[in-house]
Protein backbone atom coordinates (compact mmCIF):
# COMPACT_ATOMS: atom_id res chain seq x y z
CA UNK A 1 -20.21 -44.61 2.26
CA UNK A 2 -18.38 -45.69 5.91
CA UNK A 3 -19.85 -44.55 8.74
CA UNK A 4 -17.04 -41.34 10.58
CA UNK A 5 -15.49 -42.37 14.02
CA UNK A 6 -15.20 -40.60 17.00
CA UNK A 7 -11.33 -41.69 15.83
CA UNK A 8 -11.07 -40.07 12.86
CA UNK A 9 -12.27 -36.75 13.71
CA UNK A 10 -9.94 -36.77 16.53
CA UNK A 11 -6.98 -37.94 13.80
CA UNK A 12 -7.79 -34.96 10.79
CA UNK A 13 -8.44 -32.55 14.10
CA UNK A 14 -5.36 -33.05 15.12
CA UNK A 15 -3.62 -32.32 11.74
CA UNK A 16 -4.84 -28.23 12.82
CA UNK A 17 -3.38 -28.53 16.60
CA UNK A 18 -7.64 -28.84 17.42
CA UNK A 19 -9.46 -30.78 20.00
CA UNK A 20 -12.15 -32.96 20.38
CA UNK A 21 -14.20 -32.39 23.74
CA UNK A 22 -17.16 -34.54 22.79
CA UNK A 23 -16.80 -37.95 23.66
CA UNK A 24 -19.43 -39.42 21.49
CA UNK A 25 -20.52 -38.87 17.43
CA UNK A 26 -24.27 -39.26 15.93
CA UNK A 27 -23.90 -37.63 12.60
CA UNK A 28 -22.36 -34.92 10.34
CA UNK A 29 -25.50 -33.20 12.27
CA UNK A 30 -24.93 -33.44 15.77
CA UNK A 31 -23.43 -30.12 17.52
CA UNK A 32 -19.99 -31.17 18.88
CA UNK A 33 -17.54 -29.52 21.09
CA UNK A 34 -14.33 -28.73 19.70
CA UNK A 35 -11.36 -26.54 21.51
CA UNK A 36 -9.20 -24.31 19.57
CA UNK A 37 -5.57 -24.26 19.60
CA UNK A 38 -5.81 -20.97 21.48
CA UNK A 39 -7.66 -22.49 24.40
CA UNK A 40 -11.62 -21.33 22.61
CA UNK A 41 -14.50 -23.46 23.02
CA UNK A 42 -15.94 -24.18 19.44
CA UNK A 43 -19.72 -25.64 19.32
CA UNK A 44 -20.31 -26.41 15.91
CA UNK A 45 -21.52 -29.72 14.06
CA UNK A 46 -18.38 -31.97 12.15
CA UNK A 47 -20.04 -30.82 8.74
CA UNK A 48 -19.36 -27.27 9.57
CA UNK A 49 -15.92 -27.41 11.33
CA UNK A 50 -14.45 -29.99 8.22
């Protein structure tokens, strides 16, 4: 299995109108910050917010 980018979380993100605030990615268990379309600062890990 390929390793995720930084890129393609921005790129399916995106697809919702949602942000990437984080500037770096570990693994499907690293907390991340993600912004809402309504402005809302999410802190979740990718394996949660997918």
């Amino acid at each position: 299995m390929a390793k995720i980018t930084i890129e393609q979380i921005k790129e399916e993100l995106s697809k919702d109108n949602w942000t990437l605030i984080s500037e770096t990615y570990k693994n499907l268990d690293t907390e991340m910050i993600f912004e809402c379309p309504e402005g809302h600062r999410v802190y979740a890990t990718w394996k949660k917010i997918r």
